[in-house]
Protein backbone atom coordinates (compact mmCIF):
# COMPACT_ATOMS: atom_id res chain seq x y z
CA UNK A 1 78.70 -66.80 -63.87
CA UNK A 2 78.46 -63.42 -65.16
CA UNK A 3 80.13 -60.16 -64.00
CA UNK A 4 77.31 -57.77 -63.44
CA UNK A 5 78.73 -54.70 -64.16
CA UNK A 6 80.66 -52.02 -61.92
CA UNK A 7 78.15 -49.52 -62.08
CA UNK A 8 75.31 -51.83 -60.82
CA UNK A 9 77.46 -52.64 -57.70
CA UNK A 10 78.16 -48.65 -57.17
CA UNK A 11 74.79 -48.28 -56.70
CA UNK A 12 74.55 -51.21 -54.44
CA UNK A 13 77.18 -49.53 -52.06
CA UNK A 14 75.67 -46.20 -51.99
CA UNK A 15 72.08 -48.45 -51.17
CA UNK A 16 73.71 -50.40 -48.97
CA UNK A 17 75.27 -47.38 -46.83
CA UNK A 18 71.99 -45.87 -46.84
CA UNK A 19 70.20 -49.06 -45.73
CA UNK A 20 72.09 -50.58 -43.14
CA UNK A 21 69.36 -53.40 -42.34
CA UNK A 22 71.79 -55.63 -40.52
CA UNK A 23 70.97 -59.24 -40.02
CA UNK A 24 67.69 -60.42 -40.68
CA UNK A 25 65.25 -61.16 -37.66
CA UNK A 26 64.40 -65.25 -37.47
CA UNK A 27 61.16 -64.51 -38.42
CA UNK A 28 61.28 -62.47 -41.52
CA UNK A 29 63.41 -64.49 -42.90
CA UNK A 30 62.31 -65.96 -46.52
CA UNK A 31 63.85 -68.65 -49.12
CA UNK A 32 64.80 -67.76 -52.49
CA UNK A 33 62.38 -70.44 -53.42
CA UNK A 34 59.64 -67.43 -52.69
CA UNK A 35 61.26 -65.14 -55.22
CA UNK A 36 61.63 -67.38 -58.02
CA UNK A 37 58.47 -66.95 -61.07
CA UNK A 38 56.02 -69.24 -60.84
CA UNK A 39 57.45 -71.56 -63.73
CA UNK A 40 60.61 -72.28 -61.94
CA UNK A 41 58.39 -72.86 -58.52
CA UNK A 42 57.06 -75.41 -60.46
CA UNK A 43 59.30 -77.55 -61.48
CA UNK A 44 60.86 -77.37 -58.19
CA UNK A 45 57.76 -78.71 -56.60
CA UNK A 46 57.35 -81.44 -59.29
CA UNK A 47 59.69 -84.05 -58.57
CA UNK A 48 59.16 -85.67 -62.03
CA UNK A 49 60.39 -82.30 -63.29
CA UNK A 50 62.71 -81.24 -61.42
CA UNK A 51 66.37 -82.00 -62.96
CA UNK A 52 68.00 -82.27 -59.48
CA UNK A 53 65.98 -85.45 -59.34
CA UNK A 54 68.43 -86.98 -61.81
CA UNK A 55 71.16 -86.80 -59.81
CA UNK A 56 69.59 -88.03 -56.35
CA UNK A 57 68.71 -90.83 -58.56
CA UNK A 58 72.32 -90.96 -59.46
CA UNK A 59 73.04 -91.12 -55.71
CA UNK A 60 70.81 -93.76 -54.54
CA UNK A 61 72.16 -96.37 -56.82
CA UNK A 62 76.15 -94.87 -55.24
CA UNK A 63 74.10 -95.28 -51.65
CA UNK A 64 73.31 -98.95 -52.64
CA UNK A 65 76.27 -100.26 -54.44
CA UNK A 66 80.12 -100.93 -52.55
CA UNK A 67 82.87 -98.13 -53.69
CA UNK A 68 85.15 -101.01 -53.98
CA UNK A 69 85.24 -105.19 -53.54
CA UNK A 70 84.97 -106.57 -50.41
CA UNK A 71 83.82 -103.04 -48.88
CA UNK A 72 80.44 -102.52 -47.62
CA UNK A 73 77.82 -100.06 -49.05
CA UNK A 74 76.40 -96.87 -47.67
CA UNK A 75 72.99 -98.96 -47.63
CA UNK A 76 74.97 -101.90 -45.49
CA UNK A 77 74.86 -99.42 -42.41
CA UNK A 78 72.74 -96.81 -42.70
CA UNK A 79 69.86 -98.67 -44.43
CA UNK A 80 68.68 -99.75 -47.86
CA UNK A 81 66.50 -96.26 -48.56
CA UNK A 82 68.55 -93.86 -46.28
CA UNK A 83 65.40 -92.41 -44.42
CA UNK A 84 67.31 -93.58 -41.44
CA UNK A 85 69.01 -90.42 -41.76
CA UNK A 86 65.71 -88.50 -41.84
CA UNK A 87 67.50 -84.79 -39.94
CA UNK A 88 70.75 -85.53 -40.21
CA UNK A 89 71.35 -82.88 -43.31
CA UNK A 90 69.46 -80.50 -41.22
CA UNK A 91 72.33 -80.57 -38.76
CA UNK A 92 75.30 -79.88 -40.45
CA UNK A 93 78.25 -78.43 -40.49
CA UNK A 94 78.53 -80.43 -37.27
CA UNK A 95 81.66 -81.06 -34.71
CA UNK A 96 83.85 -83.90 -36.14
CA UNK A 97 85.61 -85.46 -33.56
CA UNK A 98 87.38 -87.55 -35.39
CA UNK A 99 89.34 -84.45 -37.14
CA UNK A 100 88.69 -82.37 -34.06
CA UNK A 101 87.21 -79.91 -36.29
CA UNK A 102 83.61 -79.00 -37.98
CA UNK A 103 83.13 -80.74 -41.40
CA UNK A 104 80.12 -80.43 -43.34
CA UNK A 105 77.98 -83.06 -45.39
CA UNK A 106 80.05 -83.50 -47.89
CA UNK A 107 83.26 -83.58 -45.88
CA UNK A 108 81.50 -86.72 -44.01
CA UNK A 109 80.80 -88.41 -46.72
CA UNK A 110 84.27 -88.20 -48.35
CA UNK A 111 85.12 -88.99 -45.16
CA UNK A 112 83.16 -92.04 -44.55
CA UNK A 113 83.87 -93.35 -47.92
CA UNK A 114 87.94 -93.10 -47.04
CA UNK A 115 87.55 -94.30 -43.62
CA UNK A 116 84.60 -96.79 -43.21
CA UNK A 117 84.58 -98.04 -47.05
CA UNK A 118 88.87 -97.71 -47.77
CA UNK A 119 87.78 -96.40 -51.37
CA UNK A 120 89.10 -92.79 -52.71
CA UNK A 121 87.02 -90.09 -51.31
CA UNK A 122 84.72 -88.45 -54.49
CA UNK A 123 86.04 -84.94 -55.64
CA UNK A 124 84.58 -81.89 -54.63
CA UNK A 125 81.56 -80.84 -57.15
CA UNK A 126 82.38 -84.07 -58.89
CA UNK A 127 78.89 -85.84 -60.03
CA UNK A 128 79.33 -88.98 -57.09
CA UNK A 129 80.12 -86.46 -54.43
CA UNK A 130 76.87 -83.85 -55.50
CA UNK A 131 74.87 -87.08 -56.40
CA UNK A 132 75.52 -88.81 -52.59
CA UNK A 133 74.93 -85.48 -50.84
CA UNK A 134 72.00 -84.49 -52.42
CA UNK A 135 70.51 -88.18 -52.18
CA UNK A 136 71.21 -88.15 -48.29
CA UNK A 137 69.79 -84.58 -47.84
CA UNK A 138 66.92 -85.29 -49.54
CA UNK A 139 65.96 -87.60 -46.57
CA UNK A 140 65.85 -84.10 -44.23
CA UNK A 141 63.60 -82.19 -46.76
CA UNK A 142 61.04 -80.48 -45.13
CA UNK A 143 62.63 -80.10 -41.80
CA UNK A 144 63.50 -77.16 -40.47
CA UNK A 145 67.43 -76.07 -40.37
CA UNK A 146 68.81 -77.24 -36.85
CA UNK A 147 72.55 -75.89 -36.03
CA UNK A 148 73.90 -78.17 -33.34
CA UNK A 149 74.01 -76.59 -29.89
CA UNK A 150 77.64 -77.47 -29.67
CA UNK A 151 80.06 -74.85 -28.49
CA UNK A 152 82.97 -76.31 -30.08
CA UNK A 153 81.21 -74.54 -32.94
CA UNK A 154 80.56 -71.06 -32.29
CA UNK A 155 84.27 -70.07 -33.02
CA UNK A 156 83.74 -71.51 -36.90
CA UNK A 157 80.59 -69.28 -36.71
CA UNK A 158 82.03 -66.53 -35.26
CA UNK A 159 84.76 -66.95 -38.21
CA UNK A 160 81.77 -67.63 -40.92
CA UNK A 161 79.90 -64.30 -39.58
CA UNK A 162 83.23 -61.86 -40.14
CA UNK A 163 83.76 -63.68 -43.89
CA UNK A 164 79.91 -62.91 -44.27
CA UNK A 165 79.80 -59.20 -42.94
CA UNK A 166 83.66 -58.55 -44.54
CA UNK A 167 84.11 -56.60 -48.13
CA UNK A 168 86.43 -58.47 -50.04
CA UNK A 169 87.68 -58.05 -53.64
CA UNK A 170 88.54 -55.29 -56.06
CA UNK A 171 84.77 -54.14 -55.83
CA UNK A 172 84.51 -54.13 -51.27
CA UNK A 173 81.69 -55.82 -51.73
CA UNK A 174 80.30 -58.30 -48.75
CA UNK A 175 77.75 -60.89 -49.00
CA UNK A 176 75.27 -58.94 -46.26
CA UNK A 177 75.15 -56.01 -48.47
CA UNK A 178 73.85 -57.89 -51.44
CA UNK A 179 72.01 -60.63 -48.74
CA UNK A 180 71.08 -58.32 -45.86
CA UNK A 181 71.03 -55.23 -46.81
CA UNK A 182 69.55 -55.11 -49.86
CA UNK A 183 67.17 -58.49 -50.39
CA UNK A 184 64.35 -57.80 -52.31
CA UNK A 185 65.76 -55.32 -54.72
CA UNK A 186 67.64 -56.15 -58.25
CA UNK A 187 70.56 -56.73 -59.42
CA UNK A 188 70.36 -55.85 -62.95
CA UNK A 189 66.93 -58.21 -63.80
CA UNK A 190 67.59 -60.50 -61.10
CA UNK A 191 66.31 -60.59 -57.55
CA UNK A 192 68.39 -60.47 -54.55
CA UNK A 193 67.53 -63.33 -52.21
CA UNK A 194 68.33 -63.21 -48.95
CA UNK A 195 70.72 -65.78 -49.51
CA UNK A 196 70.09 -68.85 -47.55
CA UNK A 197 71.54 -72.83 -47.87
CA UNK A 198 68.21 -74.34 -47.94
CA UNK A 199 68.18 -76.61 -51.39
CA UNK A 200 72.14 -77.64 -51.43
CA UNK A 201 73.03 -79.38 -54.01
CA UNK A 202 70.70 -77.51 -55.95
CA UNK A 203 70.07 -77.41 -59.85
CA UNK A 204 70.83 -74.29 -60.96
CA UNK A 205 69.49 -73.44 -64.70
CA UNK A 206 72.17 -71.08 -65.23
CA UNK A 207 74.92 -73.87 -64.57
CA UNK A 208 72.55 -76.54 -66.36
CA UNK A 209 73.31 -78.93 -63.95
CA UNK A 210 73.66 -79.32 -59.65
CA UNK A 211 75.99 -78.06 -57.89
CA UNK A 212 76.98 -77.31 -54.12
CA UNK A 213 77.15 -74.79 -51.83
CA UNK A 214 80.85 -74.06 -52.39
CA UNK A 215 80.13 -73.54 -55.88
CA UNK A 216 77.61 -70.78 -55.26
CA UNK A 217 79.74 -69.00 -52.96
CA UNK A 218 83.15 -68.87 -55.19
CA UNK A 219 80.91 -67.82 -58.10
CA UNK A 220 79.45 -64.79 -55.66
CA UNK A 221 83.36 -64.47 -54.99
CA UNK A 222 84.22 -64.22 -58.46
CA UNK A 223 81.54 -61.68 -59.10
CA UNK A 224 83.14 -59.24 -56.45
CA UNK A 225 86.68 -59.87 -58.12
CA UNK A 226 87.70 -61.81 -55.12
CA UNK A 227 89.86 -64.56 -54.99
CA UNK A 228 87.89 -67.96 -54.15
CA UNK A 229 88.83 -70.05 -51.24
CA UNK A 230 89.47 -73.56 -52.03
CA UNK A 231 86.88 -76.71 -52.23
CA UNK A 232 86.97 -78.31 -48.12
CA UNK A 233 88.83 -74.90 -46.78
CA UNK A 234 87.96 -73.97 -43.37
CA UNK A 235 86.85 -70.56 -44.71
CA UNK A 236 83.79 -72.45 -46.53
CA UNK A 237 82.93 -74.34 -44.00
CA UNK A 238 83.09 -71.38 -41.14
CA UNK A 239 80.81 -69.46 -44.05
CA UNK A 240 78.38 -72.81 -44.27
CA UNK A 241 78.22 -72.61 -40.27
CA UNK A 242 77.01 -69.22 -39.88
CA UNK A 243 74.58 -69.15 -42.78
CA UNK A 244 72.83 -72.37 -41.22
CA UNK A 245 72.71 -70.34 -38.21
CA UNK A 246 71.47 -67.61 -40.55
CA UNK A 247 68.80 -69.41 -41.88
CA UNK A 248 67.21 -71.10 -39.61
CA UNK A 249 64.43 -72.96 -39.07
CA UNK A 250 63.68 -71.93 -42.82
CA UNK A 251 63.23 -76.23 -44.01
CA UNK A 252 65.45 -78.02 -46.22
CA UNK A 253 64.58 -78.04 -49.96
CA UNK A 254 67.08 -80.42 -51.61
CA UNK A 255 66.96 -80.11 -54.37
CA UNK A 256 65.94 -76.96 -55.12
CA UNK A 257 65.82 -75.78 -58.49
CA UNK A 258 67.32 -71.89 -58.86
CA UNK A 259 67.54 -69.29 -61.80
């Protein structure tokens, strides 16, 4: 990802400390979907264009085929098309008792595939792990973003809100001054979106390819010459709980397509 330059996030701060917007109210909240050109709206809509397509393709033949011999497949419980878990993406992060912690979709599906299937759990951003996730959320697209109820959350949130609100890296930049604070302007000849987890995995053009929410997040990290947390850490997934609480009911869109 590219560094925009210092100067650009100067002027950013000096916005952002005349702004102040705080969060953004449920119902002016928008998806970057609405800021994208018309072009790149289209081939989102298009599912015989859009690239992300590929890789949910990818996932249903991983959703219908055993990790390993004599294991079952994803299909042998959950159903040969996976529409039987039609809201489930919409959910998470969720409460894992098993771990007695909150995992998100991808964690569950490594974690099903070591635990119910005995194969090795796919890599983070490797192309099974992006292709299963983005095949299973694709059964929740269109419904709205649904953060359990669950108290045994709201400390991960509470933790995901601070990381969200909290400059960070040589620049002190935060994501709610670039996502809150300042939506709608530019950053250099790109639009600030407001920043919400609607299309993950999503095909980004820039990275040619799909790629997760983690990914998206260390490259903002990067940007503001911050050290990344790692793939799985509980700082992701505390970030990942408060921006589904952030954007919903906005509706799922995986996969999106993004700039």
């Amino acid at each position: 990802m590219p560094h925009p330059a210092p100067a650009v996030f100067a002027a950013l701060l000096l916005a952002a400390s005349a702004a102040g917007a705080g969060e953004i109210a449920p119902a002016d909240r928008r998806s970057g979907f609405d800021q994208m050109g018309a072009e790149t709206r289209a081939i989102q809509r298009d599912d015989t264009a859009n690239p992300g397509m590929l890789a949910v393709a990818d996932g249903a033949e991983l959703w219908a085929r055993p990790p390993a011999a004599g294991a079952p497949a994803c299909a042998d419980c959950h159903g040969a098309d996976g529409t039987g878990l039609r809201g489930v993406a919409a959910r998470y992060p969720a409460w894992d008792a098993r771990s007695d912690r909150p995992i998100d979709l991808q964690d569950r599906i490594r974690q099903c595939r070591r635990d119910r299937q005995g194969a090795v759990p796919p890599a983070y951003e490797s192309p099974d792990l992006l292709a299963l996730t983005a095949f299973v959320a694709l059964q929740s697209r269109g419904e709205p973003i649904r953060p359990p109820a669950d108290p045994r959350l709201d400390r991960g949130r509470a933790e995901g809100r601070a990381l969200f609100a909290g400059r960070m890296g040589q620049l002190g930049l935060s994501c709610a001054i670039c996502h809150d604070d300042n939506w709608g302007r530019r950053l250099g000849a790109a639009a600030i979106p407001q920043g919400h987890p609607t299309g993950y995995p999503l095909y980004r053009l820039e990275w040619q390819g799909l790629g997760s929410l983690q990914r998206r997040l260390r490259n903002c990290m990067t940007g503001m010459r911050a050290e990344p947390f790692a793939y799985g850490s509980p700082e992701f997934v505390a970030l990942e709980l408060y921006l589904a609480a952030r954007a919903a009911p906005l509706p799922v869109e995986t996969p999106a397509v993004r700039p």
